[in-house]
C-alpha atoms as a PDB file:
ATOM      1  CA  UNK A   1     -12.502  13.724  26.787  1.00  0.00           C
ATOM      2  CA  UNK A   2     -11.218  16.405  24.015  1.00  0.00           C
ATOM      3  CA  UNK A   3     -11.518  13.658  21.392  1.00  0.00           C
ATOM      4  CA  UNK A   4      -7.974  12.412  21.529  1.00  0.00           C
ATOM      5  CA  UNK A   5      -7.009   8.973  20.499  1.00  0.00           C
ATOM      6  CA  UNK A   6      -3.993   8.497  22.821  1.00  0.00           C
ATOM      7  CA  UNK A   7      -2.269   5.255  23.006  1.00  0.00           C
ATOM      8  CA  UNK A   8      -4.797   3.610  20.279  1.00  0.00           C
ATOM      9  CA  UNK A   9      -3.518   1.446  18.173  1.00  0.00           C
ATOM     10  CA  UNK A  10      -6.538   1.061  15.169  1.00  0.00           C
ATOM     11  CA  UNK A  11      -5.207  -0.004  12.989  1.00  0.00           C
ATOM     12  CA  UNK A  12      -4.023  -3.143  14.410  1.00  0.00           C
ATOM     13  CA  UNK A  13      -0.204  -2.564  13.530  1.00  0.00           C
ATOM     14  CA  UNK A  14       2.087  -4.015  16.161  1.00  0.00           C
ATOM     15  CA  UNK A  15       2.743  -1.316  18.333  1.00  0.00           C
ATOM     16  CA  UNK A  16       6.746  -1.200  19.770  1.00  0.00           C
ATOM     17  CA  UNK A  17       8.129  -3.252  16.571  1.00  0.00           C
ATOM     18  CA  UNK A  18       9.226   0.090  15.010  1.00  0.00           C
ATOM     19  CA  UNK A  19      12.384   0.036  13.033  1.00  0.00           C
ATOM     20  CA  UNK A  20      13.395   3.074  11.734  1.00  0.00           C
ATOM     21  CA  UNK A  21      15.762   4.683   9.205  1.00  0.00           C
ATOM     22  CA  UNK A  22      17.302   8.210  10.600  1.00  0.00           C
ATOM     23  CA  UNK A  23      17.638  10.679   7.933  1.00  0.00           C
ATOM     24  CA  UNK A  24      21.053  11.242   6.612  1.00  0.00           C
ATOM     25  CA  UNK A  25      21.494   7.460   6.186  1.00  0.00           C
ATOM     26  CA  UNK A  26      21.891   5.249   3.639  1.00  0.00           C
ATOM     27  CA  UNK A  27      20.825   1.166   3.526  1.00  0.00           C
ATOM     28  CA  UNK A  28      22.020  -0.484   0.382  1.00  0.00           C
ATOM     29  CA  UNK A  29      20.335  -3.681  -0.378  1.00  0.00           C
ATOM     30  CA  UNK A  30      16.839  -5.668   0.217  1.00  0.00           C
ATOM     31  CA  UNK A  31      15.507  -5.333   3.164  1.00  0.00           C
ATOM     32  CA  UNK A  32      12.496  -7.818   5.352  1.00  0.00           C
ATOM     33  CA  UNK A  33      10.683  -7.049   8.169  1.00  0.00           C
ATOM     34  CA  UNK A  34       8.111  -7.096  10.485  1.00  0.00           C
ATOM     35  CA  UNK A  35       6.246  -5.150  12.088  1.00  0.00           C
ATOM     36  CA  UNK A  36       6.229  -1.251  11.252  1.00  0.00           C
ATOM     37  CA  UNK A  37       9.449   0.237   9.142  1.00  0.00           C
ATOM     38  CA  UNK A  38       9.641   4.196   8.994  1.00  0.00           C
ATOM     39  CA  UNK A  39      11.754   5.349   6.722  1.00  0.00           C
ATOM     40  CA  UNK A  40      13.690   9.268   6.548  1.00  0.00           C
ATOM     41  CA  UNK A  41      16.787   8.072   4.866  1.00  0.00           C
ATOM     42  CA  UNK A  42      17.556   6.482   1.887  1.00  0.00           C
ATOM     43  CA  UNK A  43      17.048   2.644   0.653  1.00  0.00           C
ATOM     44  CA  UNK A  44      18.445   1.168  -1.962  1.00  0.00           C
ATOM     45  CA  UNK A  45      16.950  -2.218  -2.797  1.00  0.00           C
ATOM     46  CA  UNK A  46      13.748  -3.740  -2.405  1.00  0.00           C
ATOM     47  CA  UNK A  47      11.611  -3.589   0.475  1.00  0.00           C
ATOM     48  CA  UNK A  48       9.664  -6.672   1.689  1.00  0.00           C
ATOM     49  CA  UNK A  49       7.212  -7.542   4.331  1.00  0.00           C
ATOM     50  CA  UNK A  50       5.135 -10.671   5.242  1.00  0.00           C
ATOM     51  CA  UNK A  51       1.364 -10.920   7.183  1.00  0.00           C
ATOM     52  CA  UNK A  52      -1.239  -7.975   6.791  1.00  0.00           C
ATOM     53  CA  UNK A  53      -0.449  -6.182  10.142  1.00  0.00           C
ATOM     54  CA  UNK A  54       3.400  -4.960   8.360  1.00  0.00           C
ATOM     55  CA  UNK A  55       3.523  -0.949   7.604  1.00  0.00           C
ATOM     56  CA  UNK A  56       6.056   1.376   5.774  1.00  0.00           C
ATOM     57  CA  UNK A  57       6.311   4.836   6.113  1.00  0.00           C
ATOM     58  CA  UNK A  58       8.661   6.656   3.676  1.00  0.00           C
ATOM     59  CA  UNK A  59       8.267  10.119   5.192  1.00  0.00           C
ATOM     60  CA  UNK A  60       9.112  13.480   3.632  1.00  0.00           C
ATOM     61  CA  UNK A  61      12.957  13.156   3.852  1.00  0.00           C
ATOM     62  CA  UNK A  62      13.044   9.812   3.054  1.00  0.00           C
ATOM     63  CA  UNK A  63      13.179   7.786  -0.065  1.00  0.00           C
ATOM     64  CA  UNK A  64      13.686   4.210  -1.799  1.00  0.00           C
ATOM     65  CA  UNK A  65      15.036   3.251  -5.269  1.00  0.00           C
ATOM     66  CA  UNK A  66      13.218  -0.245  -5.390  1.00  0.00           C
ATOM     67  CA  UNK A  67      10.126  -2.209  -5.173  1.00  0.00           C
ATOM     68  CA  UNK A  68       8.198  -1.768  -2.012  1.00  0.00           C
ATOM     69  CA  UNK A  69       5.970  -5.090  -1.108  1.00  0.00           C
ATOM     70  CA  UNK A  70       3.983  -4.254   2.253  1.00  0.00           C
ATOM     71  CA  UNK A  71       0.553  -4.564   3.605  1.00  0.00           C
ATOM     72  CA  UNK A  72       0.035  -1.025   4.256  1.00  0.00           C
ATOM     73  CA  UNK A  73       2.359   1.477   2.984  1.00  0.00           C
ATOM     74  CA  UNK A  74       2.047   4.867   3.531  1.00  0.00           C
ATOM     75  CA  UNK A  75       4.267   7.615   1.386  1.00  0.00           C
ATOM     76  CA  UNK A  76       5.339  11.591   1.743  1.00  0.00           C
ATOM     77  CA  UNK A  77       8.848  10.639   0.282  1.00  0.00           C
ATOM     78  CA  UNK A  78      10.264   9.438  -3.173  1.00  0.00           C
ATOM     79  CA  UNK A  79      10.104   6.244  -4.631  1.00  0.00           C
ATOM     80  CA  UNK A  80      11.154   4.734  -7.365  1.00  0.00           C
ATOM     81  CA  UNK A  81       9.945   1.421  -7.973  1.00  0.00           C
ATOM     82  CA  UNK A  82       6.210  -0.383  -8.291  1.00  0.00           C
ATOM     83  CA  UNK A  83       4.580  -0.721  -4.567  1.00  0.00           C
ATOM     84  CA  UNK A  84       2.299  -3.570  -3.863  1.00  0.00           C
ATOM     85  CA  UNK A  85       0.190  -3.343  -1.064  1.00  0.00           C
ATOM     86  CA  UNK A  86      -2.277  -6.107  -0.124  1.00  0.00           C
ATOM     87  CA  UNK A  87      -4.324  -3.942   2.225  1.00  0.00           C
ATOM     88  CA  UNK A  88      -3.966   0.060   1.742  1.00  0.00           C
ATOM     89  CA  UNK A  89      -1.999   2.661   0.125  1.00  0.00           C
ATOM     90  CA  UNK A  90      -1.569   6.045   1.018  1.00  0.00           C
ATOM     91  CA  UNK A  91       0.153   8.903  -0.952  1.00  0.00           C
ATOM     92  CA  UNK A  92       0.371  11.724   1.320  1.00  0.00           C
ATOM     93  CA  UNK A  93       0.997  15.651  -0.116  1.00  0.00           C
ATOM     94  CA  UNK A  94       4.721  15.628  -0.480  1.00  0.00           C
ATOM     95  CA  UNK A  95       4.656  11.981  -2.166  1.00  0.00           C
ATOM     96  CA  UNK A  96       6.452  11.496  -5.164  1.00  0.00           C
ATOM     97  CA  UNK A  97       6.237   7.582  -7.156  1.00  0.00           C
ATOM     98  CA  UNK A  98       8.000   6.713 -10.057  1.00  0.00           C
ATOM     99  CA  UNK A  99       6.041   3.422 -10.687  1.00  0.00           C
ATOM    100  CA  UNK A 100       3.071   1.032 -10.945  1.00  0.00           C
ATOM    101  CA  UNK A 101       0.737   1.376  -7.740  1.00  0.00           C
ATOM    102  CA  UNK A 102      -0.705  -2.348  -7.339  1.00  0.00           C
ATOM    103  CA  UNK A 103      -3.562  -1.731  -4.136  1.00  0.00           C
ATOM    104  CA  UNK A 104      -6.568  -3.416  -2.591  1.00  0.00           C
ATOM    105  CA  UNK A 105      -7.690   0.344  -1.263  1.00  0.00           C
ATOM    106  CA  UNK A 106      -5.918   3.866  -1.801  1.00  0.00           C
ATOM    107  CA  UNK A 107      -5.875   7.216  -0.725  1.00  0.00           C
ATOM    108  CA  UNK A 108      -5.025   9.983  -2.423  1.00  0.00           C
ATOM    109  CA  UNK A 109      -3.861  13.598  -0.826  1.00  0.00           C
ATOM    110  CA  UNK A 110      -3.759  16.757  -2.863  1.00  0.00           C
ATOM    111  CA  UNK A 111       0.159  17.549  -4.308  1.00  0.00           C
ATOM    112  CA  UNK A 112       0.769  13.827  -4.423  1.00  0.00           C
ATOM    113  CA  UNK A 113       2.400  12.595  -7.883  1.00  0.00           C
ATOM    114  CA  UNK A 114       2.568   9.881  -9.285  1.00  0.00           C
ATOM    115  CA  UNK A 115       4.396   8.683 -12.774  1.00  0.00           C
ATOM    116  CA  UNK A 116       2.826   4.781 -13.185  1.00  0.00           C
ATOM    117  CA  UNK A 117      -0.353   3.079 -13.732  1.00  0.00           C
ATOM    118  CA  UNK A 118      -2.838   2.221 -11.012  1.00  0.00           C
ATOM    119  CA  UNK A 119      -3.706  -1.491 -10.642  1.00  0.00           C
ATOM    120  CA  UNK A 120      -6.495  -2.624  -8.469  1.00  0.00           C
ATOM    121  CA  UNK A 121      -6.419  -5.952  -6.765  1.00  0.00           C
ATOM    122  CA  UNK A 122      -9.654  -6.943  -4.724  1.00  0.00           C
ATOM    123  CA  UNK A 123      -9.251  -8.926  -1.660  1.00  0.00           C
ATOM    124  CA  UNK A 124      -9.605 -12.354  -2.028  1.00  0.00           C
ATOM    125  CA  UNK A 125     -13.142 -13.944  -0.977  1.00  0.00           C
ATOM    126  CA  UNK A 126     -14.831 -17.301  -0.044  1.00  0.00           C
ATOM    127  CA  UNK A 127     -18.143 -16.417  -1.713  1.00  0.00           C
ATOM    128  CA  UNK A 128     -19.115 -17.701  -3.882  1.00  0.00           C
ATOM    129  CA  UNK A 129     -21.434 -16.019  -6.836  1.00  0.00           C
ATOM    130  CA  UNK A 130     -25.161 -16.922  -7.335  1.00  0.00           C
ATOM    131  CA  UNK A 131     -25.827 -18.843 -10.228  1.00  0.00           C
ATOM    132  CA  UNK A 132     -27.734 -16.786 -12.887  1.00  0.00           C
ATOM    133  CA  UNK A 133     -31.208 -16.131 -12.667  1.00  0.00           C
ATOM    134  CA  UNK A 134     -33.821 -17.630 -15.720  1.00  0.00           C
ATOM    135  CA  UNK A 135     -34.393 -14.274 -16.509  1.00  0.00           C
ATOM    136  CA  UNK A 136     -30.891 -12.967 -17.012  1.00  0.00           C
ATOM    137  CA  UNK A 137     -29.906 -15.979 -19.510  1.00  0.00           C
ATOM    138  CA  UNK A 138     -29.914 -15.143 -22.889  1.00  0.00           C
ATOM    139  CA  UNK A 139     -32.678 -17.365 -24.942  1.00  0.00           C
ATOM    140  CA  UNK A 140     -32.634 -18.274 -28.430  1.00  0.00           C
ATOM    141  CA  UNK A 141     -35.098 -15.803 -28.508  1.00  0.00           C
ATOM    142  CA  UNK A 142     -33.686 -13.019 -27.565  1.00  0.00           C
ATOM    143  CA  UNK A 143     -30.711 -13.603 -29.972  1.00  0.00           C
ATOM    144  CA  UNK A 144     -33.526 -13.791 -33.147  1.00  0.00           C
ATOM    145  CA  UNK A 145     -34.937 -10.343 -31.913  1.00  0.00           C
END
C-alpha cells in the first residue's frame, strides 16, 4: 500500500539459508557455502560459493583477509583480497578493498575505496555473431586508396 516490499525476495537469493558471522568473532580458514553468508566479524581465508543464487555481505564491522569468490557480493567492510563475482558487485559507502575487482555488473556508492584494478567479465552467451556484411569487408580497394 505505502510502497513497501515486505517479505520479497527479488533477487532470487534463497531466503532462510542465512549463515552469519557475529561481530567480535574470528573464523580462520576457507570457508564454502550456500546460500546467503553475512559477515560482521572477521575471516581469515578464502571465501567460496557455488550456483548464481549465493550472496556475501561483509557489513560495516566486518572484514576478510582473502579472496572472496561469490555470485553476488555485496561490501561496507574491509577486504583484502581480489573478489570475483559472476553476477554483481556492490561497494557500499563504508567499503574498503585492497584488491582486483573481477565483475559481470557493479555498483559503486560514494566514500567507497578501492586499491586494485577493475576487470570486467561479460556473461557468457549462446549467440552467436552475424557474419560481416559486403560492405564492412575491407576490399583491395580500399587498401590502394
Amino acid at each position: 500500500m505505502f510502497g513497501f516490499k515486505r517479505f520479497k525476495n527479488e533477487n532470487g537469493f534463497n531466503a532462510g539459508t542465512t549463515t552469519l558471522i557475529a561481530a567480535g568473532t574470528r573464523v580462520t580458514g576457507d570457508i564454502s557455502f550456500t546460500g546467503n553468508l553475512e559477515i560482521e566479524g572477521e575471516v581469515i581465508g578464502n571465501v567460496t560459493a557455488e550456483g548464481n543464487k549465493s550472496r556475501i555481505r561483509v557489513l560495516e564491522s566486518g572484514s576478510v583477509n582473502g579472496n572472496i569468490e561469490v555470485a553476488t557480493v555485496i561490501i561496507n567492510g574491509h577486504v583484502k583480497g581480489d573478489l570475483f563475482a559472476s553476477e554483481l558487485v556492490e561497494l557500499a559507502a563504508k567499503a574498503v578493498v585492497e584488491g582486483n575487482l573481477n565483475y559481470n555488473l557493479i555498483g559503486i556508492e560514494k566514500g567507497a575505496e578501492v586499491v586494485g584494478s577493475f576487470v570486467y567479465h561479460s556473461a557468457e552467451s549462446n549467440i552467436t555473431p552475424f557474419p560481416a556484411d559486403r560492405n564492412e569487408v575491407p576490399t583491395d580497394r580500399d587498401e590502394a586508396v
